[in-house]
PDB file of N, CA and C in Angstrom:
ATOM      1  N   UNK A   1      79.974 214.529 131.826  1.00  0.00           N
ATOM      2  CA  UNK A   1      81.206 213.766 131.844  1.00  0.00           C
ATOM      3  C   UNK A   1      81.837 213.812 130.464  1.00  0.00           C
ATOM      4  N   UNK A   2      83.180 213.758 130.433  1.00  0.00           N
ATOM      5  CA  UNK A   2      83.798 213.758 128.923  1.00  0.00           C
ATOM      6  C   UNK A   2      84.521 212.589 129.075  1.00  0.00           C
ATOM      7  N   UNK A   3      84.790 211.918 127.509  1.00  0.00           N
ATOM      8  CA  UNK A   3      85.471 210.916 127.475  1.00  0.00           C
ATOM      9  C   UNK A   3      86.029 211.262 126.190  1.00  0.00           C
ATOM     10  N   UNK A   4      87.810 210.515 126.470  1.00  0.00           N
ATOM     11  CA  UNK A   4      88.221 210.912 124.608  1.00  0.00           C
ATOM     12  C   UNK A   4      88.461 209.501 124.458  1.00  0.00           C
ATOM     13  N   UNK A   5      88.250 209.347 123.003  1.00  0.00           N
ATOM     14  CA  UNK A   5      88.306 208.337 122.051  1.00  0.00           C
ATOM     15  C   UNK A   5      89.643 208.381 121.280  1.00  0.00           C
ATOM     16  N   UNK A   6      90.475 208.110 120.851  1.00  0.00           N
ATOM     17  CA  UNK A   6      91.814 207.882 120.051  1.00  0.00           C
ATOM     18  C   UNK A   6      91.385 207.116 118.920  1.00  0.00           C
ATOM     19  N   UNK A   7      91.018 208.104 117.471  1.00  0.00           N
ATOM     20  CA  UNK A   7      90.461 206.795 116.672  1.00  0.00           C
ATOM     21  C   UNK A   7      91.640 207.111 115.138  1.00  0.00           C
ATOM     22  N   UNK A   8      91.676 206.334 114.695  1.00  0.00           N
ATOM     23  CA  UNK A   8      92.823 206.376 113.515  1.00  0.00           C
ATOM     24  C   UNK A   8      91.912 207.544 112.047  1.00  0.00           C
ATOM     25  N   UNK A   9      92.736 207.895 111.590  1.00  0.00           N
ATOM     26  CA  UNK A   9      92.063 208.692 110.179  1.00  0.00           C
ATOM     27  C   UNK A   9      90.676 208.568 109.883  1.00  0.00           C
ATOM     28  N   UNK A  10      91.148 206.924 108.817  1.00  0.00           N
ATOM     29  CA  UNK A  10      90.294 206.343 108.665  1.00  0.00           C
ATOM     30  C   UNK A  10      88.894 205.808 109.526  1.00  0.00           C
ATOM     31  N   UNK A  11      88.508 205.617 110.726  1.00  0.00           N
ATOM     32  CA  UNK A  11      87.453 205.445 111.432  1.00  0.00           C
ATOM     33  C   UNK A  11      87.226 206.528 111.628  1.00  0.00           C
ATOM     34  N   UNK A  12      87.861 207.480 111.855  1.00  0.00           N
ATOM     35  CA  UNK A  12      87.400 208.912 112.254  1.00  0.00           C
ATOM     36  C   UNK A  12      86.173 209.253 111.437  1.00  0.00           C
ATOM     37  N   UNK A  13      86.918 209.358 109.880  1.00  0.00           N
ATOM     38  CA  UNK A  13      85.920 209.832 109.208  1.00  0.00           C
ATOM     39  C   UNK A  13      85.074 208.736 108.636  1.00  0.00           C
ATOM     40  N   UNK A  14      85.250 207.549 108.551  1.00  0.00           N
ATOM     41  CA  UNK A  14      83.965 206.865 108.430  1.00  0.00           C
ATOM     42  C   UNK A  14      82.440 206.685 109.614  1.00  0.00           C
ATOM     43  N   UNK A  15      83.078 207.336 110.764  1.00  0.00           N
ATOM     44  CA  UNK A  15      82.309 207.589 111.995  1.00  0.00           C
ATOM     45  C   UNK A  15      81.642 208.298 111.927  1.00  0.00           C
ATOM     46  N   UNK A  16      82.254 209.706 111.537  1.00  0.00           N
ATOM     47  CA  UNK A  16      81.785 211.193 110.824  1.00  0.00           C
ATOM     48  C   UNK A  16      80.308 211.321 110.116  1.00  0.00           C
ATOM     49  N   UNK A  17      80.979 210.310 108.883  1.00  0.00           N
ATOM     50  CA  UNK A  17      80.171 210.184 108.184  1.00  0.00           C
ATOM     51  C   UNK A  17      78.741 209.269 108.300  1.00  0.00           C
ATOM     52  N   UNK A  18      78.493 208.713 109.163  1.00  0.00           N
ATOM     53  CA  UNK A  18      78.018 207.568 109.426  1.00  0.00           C
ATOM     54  C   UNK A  18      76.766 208.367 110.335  1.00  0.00           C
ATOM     55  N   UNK A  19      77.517 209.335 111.242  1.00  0.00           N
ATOM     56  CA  UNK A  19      77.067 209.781 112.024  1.00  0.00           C
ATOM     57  C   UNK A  19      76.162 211.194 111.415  1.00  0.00           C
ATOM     58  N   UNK A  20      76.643 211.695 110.742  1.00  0.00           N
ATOM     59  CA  UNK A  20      75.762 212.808 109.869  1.00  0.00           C
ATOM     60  C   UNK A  20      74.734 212.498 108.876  1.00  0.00           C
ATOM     61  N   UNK A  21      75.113 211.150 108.072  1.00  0.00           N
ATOM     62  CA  UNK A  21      74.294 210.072 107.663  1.00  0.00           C
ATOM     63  C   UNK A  21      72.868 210.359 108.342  1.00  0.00           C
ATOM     64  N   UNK A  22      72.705 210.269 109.784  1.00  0.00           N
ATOM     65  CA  UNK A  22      72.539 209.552 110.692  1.00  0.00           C
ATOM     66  C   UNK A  22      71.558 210.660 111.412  1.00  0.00           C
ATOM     67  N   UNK A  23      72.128 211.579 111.012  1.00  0.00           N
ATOM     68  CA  UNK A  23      71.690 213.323 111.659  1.00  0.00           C
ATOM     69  C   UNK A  23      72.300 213.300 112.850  1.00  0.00           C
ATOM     70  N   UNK A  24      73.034 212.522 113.428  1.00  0.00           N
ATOM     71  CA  UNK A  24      73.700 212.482 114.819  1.00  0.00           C
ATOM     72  C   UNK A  24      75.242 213.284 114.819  1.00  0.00           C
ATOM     73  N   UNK A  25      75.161 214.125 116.127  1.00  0.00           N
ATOM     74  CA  UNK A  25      77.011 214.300 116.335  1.00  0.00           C
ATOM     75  C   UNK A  25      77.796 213.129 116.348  1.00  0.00           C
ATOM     76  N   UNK A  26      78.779 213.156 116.091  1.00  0.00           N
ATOM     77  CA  UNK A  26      79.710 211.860 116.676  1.00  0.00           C
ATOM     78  C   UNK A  26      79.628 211.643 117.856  1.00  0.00           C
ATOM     79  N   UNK A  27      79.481 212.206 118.821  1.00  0.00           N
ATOM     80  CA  UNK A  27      79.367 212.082 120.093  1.00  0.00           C
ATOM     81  C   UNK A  27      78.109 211.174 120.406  1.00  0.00           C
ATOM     82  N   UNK A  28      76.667 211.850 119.710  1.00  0.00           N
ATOM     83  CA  UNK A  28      75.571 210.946 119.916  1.00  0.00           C
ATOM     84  C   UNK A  28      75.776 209.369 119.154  1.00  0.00           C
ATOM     85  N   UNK A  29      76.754 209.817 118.178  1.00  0.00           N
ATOM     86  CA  UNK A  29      76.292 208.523 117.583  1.00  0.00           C
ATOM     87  C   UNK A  29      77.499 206.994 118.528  1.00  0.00           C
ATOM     88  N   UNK A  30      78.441 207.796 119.056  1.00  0.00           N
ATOM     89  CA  UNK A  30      79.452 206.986 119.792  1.00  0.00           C
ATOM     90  C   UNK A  30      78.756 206.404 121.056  1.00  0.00           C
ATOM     91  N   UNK A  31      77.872 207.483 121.563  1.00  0.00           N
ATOM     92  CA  UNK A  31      77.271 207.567 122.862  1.00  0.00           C
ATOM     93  C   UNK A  31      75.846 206.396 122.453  1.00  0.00           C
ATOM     94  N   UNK A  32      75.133 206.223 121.678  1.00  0.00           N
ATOM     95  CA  UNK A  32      74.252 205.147 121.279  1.00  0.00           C
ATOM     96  C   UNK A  32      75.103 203.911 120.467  1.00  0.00           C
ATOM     97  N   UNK A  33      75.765 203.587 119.758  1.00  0.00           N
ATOM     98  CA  UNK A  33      76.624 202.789 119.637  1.00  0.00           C
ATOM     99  C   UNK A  33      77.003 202.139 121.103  1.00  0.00           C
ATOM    100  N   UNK A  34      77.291 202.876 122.130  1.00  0.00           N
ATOM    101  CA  UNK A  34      77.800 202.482 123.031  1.00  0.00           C
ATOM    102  C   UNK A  34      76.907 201.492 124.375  1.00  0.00           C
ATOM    103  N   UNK A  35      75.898 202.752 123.864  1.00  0.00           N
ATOM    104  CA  UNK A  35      74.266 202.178 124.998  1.00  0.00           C
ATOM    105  C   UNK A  35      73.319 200.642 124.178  1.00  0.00           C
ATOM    106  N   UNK A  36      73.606 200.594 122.333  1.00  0.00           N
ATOM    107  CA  UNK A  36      73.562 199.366 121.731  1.00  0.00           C
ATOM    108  C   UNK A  36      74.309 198.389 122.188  1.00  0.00           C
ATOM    109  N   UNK A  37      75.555 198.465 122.211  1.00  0.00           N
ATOM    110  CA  UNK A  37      76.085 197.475 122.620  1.00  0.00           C
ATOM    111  C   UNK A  37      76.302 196.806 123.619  1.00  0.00           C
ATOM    112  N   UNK A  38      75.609 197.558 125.229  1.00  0.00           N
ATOM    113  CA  UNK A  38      75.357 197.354 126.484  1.00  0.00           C
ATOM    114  C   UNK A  38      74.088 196.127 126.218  1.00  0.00           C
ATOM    115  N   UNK A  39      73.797 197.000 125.856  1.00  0.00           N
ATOM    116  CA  UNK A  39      72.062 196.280 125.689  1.00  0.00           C
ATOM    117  C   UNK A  39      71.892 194.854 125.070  1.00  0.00           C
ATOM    118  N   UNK A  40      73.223 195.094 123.967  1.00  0.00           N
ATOM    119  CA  UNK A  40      73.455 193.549 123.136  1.00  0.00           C
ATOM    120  C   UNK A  40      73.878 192.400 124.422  1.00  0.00           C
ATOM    121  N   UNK A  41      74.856 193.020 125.082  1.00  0.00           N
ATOM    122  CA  UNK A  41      75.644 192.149 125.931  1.00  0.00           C
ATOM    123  C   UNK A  41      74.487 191.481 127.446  1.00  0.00           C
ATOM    124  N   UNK A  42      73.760 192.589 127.762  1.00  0.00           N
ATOM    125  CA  UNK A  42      72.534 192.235 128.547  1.00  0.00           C
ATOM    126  C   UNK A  42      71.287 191.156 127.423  1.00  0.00           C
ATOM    127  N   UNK A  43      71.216 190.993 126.237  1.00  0.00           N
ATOM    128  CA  UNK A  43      70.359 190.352 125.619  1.00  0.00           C
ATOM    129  C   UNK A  43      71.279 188.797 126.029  1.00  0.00           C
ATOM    130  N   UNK A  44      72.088 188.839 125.791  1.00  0.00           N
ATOM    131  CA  UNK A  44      73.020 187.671 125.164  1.00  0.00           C
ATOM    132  C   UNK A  44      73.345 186.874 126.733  1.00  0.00           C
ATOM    133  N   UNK A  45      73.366 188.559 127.919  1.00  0.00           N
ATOM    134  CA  UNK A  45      73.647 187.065 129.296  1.00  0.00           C
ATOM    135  C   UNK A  45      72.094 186.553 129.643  1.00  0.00           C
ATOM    136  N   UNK A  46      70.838 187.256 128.948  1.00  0.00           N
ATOM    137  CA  UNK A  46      69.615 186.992 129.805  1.00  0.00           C
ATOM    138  C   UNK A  46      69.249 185.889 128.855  1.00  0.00           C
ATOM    139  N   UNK A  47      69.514 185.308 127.833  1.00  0.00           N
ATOM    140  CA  UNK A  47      69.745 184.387 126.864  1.00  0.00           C
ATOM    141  C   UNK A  47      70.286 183.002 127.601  1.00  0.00           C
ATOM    142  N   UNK A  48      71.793 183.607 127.551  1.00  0.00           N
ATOM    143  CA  UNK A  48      72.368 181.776 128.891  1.00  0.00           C
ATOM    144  C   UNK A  48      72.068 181.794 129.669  1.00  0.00           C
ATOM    145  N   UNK A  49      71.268 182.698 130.468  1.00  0.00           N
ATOM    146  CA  UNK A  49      70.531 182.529 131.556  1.00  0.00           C
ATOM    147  C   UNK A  49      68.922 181.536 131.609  1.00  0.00           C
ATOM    148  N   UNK A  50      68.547 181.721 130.367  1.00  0.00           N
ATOM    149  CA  UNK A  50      66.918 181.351 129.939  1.00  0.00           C
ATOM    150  C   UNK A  50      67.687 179.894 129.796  1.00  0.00           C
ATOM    151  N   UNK A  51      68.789 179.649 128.897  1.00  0.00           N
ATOM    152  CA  UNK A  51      68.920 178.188 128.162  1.00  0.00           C
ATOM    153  C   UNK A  51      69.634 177.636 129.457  1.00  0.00           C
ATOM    154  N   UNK A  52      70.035 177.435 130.486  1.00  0.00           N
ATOM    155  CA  UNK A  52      70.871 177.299 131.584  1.00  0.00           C
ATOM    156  C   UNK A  52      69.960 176.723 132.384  1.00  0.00           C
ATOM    157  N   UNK A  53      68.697 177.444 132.464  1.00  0.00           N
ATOM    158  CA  UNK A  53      67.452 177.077 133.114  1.00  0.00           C
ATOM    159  C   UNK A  53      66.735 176.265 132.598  1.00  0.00           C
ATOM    160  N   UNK A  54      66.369 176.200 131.232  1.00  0.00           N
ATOM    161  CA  UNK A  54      65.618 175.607 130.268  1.00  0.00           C
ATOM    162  C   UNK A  54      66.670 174.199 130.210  1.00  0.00           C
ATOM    163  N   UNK A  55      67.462 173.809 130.068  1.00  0.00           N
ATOM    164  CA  UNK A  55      68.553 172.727 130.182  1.00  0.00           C
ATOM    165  C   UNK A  55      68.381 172.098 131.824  1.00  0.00           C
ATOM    166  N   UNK A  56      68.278 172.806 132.641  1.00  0.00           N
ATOM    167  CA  UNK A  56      67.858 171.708 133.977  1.00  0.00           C
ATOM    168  C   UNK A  56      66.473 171.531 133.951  1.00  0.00           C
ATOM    169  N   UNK A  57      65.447 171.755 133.550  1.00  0.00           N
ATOM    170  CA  UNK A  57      64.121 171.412 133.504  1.00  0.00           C
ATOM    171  C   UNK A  57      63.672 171.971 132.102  1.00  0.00           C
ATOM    172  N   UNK A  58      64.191 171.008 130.725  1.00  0.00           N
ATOM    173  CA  UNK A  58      63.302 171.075 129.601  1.00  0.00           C
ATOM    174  C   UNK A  58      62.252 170.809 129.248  1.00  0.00           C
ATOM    175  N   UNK A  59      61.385 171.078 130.184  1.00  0.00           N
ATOM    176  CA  UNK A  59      60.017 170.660 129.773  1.00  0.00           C
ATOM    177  C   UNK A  59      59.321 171.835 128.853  1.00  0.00           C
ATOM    178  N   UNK A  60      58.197 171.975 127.963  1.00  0.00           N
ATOM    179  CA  UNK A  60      57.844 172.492 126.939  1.00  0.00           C
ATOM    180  C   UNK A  60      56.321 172.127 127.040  1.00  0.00           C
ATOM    181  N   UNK A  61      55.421 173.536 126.813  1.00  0.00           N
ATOM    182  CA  UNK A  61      54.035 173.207 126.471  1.00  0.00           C
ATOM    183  C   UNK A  61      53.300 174.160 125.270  1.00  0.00           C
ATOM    184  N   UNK A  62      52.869 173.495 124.445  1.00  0.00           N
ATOM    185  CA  UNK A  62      51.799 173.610 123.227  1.00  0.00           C
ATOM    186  C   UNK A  62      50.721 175.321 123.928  1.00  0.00           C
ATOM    187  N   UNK A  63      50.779 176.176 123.306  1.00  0.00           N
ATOM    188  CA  UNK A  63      49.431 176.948 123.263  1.00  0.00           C
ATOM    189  C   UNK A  63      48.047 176.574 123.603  1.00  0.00           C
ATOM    190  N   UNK A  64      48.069 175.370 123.239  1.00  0.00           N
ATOM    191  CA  UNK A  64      46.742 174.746 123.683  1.00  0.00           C
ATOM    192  C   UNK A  64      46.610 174.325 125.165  1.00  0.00           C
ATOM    193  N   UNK A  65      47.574 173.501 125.392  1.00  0.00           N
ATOM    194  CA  UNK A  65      47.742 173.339 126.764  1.00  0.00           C
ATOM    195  C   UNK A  65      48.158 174.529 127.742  1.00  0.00           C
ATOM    196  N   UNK A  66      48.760 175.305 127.335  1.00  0.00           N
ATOM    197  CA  UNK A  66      48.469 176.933 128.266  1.00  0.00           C
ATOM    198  C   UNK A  66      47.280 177.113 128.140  1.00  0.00           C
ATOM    199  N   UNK A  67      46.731 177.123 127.385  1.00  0.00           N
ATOM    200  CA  UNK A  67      45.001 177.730 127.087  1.00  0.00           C
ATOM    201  C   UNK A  67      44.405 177.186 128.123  1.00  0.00           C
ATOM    202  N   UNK A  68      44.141 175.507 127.714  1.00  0.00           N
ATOM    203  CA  UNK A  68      43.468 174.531 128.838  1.00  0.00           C
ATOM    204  C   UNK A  68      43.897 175.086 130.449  1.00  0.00           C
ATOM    205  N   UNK A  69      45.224 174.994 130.400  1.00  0.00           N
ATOM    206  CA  UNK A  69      45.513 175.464 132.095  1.00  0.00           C
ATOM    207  C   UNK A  69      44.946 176.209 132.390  1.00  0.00           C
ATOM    208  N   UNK A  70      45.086 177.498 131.836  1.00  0.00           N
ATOM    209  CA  UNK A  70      44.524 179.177 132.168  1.00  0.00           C
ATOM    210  C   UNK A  70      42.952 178.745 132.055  1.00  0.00           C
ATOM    211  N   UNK A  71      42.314 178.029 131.473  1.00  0.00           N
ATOM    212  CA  UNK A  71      40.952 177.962 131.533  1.00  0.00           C
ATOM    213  C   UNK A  71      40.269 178.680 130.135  1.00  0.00           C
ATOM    214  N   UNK A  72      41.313 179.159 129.312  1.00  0.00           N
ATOM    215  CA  UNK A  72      41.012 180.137 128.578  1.00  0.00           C
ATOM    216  C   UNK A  72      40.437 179.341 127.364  1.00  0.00           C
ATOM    217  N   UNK A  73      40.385 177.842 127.117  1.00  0.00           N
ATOM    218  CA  UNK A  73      40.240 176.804 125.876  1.00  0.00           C
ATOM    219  C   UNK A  73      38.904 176.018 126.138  1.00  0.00           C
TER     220      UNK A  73
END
């Protein structure tokens, strides 16, 4: 699949550079930039998802008391 990007002078070649930096084409480095920032946005909804849950039943237990449960203490 191809995709074009429209980027001004300036980002161009700070991209460039960033990206050779980097040992990456621009392409790889646009193309992981891109798969980072998926990944950020999946961290961040599985996040309000945990505190969303954790907010209707805040309950909280000590290491020790997991231990005791599991039998493992």
């Amino acid at each position: 699949m191809s995709l074009a990007v429209h980027l001004n002078p300036r980002d161009a070649k700070l991209f460039k550079k960033h990206a050779a930096r980097s040992g990456m084409t621009l392409s790889a480095f646009a193309a992981a930039a891109m798969r980072e920032r998926m990944e950020d946005e999946l961290d961040r909804q599985a996040y309000e998802e945990a505190m969303a849950e954790f907010r209707k039943n805040p309950i909280t237990y000590t290491l020790e008391e997991v231990e005791k449960e599991l039998g493992l203490a």
